[in-house]
Protein backbone atom coordinates (compact mmCIF):
# COMPACT_ATOMS: atom_id res chain seq x y z
CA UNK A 1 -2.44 -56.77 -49.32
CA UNK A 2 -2.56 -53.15 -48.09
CA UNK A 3 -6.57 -52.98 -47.87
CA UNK A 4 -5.87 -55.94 -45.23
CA UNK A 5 -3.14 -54.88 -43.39
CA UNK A 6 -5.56 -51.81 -43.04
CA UNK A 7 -8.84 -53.97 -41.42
CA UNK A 8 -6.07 -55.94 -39.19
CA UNK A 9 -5.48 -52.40 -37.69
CA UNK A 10 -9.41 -51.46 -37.69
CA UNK A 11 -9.79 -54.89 -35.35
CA UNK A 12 -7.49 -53.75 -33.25
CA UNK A 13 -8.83 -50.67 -31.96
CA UNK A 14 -13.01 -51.48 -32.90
CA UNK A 15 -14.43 -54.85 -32.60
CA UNK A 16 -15.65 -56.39 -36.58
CA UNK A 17 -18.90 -56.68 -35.25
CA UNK A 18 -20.28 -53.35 -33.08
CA UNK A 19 -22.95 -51.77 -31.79
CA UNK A 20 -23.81 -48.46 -31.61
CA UNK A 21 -26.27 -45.97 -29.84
CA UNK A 22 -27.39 -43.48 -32.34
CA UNK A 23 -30.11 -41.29 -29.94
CA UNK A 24 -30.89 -44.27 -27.96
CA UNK A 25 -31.68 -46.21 -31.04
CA UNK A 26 -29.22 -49.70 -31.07
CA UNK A 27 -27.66 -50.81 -34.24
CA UNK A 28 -25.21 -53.45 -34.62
CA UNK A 29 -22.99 -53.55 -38.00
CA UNK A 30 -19.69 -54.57 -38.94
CA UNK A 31 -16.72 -52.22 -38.88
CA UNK A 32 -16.34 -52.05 -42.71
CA UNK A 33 -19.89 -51.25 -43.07
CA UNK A 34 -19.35 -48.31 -41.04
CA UNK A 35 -16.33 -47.14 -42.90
CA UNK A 36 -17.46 -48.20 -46.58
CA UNK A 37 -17.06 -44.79 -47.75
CA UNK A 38 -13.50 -43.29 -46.42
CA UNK A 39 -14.14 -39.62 -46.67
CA UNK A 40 -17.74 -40.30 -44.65
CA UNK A 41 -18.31 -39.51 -41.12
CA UNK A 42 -18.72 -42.72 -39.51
CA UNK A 43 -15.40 -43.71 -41.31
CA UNK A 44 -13.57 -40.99 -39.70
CA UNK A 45 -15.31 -41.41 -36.28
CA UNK A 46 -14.49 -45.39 -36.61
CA UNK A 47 -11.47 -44.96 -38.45
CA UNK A 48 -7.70 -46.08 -36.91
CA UNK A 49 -7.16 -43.21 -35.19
CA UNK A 50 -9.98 -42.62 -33.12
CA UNK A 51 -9.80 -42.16 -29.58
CA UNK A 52 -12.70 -40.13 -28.53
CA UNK A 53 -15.64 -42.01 -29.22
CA UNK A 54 -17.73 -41.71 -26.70
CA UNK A 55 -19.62 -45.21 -25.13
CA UNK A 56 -22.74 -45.04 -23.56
CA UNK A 57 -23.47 -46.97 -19.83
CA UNK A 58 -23.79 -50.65 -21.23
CA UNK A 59 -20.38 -49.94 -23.37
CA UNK A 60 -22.46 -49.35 -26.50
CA UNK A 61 -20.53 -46.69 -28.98
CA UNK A 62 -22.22 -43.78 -29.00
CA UNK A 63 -23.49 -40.96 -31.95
CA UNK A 64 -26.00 -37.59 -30.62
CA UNK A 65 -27.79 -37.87 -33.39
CA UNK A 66 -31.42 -39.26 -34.36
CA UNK A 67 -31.48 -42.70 -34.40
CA UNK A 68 -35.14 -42.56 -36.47
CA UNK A 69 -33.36 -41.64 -39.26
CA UNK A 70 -29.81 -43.92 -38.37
CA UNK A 71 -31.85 -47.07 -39.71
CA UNK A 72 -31.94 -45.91 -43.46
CA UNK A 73 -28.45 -44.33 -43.51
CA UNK A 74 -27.07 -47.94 -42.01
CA UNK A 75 -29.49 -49.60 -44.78
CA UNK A 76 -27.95 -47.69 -47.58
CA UNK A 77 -24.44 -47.96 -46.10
CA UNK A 78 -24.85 -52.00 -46.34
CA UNK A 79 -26.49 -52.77 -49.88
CA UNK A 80 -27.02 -48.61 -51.42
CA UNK A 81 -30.38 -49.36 -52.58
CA UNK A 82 -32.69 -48.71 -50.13
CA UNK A 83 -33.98 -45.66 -49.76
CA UNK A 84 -36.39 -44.08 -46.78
CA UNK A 85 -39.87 -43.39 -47.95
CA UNK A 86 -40.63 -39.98 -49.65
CA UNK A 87 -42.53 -38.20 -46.47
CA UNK A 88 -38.75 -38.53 -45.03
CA UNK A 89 -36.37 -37.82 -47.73
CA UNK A 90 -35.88 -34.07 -46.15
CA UNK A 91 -34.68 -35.56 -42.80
CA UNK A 92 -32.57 -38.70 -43.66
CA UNK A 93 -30.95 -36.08 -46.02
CA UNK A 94 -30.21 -33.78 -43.29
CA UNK A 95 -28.76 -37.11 -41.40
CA UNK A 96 -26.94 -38.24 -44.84
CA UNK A 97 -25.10 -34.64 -45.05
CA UNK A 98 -23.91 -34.83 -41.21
CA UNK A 99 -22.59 -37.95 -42.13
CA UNK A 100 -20.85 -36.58 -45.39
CA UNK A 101 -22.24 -39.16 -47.51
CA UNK A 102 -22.10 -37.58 -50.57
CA UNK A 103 -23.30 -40.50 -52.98
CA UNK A 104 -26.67 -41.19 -50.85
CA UNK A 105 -27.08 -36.91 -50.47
CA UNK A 106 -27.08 -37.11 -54.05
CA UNK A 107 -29.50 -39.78 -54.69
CA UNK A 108 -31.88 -37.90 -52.23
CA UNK A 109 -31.60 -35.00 -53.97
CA UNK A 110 -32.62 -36.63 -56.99
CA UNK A 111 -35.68 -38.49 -55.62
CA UNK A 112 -37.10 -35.58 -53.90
CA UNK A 113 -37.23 -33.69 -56.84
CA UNK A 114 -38.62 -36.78 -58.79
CA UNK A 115 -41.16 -37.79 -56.43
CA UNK A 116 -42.29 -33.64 -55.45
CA UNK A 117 -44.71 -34.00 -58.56
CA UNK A 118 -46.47 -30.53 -56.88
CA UNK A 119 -43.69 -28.71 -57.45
CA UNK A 120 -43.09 -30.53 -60.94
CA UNK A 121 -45.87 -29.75 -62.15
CA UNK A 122 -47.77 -27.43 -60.38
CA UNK A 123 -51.20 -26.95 -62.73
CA UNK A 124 -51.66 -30.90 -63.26
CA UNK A 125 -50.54 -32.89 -60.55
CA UNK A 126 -54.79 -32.73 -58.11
CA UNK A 127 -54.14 -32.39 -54.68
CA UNK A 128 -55.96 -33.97 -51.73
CA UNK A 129 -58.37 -31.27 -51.19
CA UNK A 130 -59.03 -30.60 -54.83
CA UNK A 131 -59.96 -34.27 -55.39
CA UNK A 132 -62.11 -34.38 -52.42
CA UNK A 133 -64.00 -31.32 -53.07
CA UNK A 134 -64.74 -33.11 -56.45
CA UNK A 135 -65.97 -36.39 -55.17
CA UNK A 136 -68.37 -34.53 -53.14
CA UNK A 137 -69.68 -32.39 -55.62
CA UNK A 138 -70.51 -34.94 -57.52
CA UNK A 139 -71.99 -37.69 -54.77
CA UNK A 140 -70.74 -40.88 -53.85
CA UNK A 141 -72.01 -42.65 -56.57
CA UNK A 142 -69.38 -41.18 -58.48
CA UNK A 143 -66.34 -42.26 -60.57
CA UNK A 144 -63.32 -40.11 -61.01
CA UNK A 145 -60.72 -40.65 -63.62
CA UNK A 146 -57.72 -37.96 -62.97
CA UNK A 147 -55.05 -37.87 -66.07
CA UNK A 148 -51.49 -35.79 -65.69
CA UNK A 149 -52.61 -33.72 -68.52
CA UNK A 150 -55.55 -31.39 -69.51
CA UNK A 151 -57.69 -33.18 -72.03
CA UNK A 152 -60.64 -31.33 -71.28
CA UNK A 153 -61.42 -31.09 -75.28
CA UNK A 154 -61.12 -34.60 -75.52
CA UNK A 155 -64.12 -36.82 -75.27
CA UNK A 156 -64.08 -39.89 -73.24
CA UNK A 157 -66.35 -42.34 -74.20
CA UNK A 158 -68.71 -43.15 -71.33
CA UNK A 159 -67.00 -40.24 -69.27
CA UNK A 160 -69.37 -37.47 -69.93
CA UNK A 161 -68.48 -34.65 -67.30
CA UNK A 162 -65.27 -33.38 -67.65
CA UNK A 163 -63.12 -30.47 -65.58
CA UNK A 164 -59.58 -30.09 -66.95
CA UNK A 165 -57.66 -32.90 -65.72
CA UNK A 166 -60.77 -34.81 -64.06
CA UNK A 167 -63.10 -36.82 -65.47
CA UNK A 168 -66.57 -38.33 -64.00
CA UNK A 169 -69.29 -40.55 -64.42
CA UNK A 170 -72.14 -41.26 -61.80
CA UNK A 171 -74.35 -43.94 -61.49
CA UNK A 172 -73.61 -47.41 -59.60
């Protein structure tokens, strides 16, 4: 009974369904997604006693802050399973700690470090260049078999040539 007293006093003051600016970026989303976690942010800025929230020109509320990044914040606010793609973990972060969203901060804290198989493991994981340089070496006509671990004493049947973690046999 309390929990609705509390959202007949949210649709008072903020429409259930709103829009928002974030950086020029528009976003429409219900109230209660916006204040799903209580301690967050956008639950304080959207919360009952908010008066300064700025609008923009066409009445739209409005948030400074980069709307790029908005969508997966919103996304994970709504169904907290989707996460951004790895390339930009390090900025939706950034956006998820503005927003003190502790739970999602967390879970992109944990995926970066997952997915940052470099810094993992440094002496296995090939990069880019190191893979390329191989290919060429070897010509086009060229398989290459890369495994996470050096089985260079190992022998590979039908993979003759061997280099630590790579593996390669040419013909067509």
């Amino acid at each position: 009974m309390e929990s609705r007293l509390e959202n007949l006093n949210i649709s008072e003051q903020f429409p259930e369904v709103i829009t928002i600016n974030v950086g020029g970026f528009i976003f429409t989303t219900t109230i209660g997604t916006l204040r799903k976690y209580p301690q967050s942010g956008l639950a304080l800025m959207f919360g009952n006693n908010s008066k300064n929230v700025l609008k923009d020109k066409d009445g739209n509320y409005f948030i400074d802050r980069n709307g790029k990044y908005f969508e997966y914040i919103l996304s994970y606010l709504r169904d907290e399973s989707c996460l951004p793609p790895v390339k930009i973990f390090k900025q939706v972060l950034v956006e998820a700690k503005f927003y003190n969203l502790k739970t999602l901060v967390t879970k992109l804290e944990t995926c970066e470090t997952k997915y940052d198989f470099s810094a993992k493991f440094p002496n296995v994981t090939p990069t880019y260049h190191a893979i390329r340089e191989k290919i060429s070496r070897f010509g086009l006509k060229t398989t290459l078999l890369i495994t996470l671990n050096d089985t260079s004493n190992q022998k590979w049947d039908g993979w003759p040539s061997s280099s630590g973690n790579f593996y390669f046999k040419t013909g067509s």
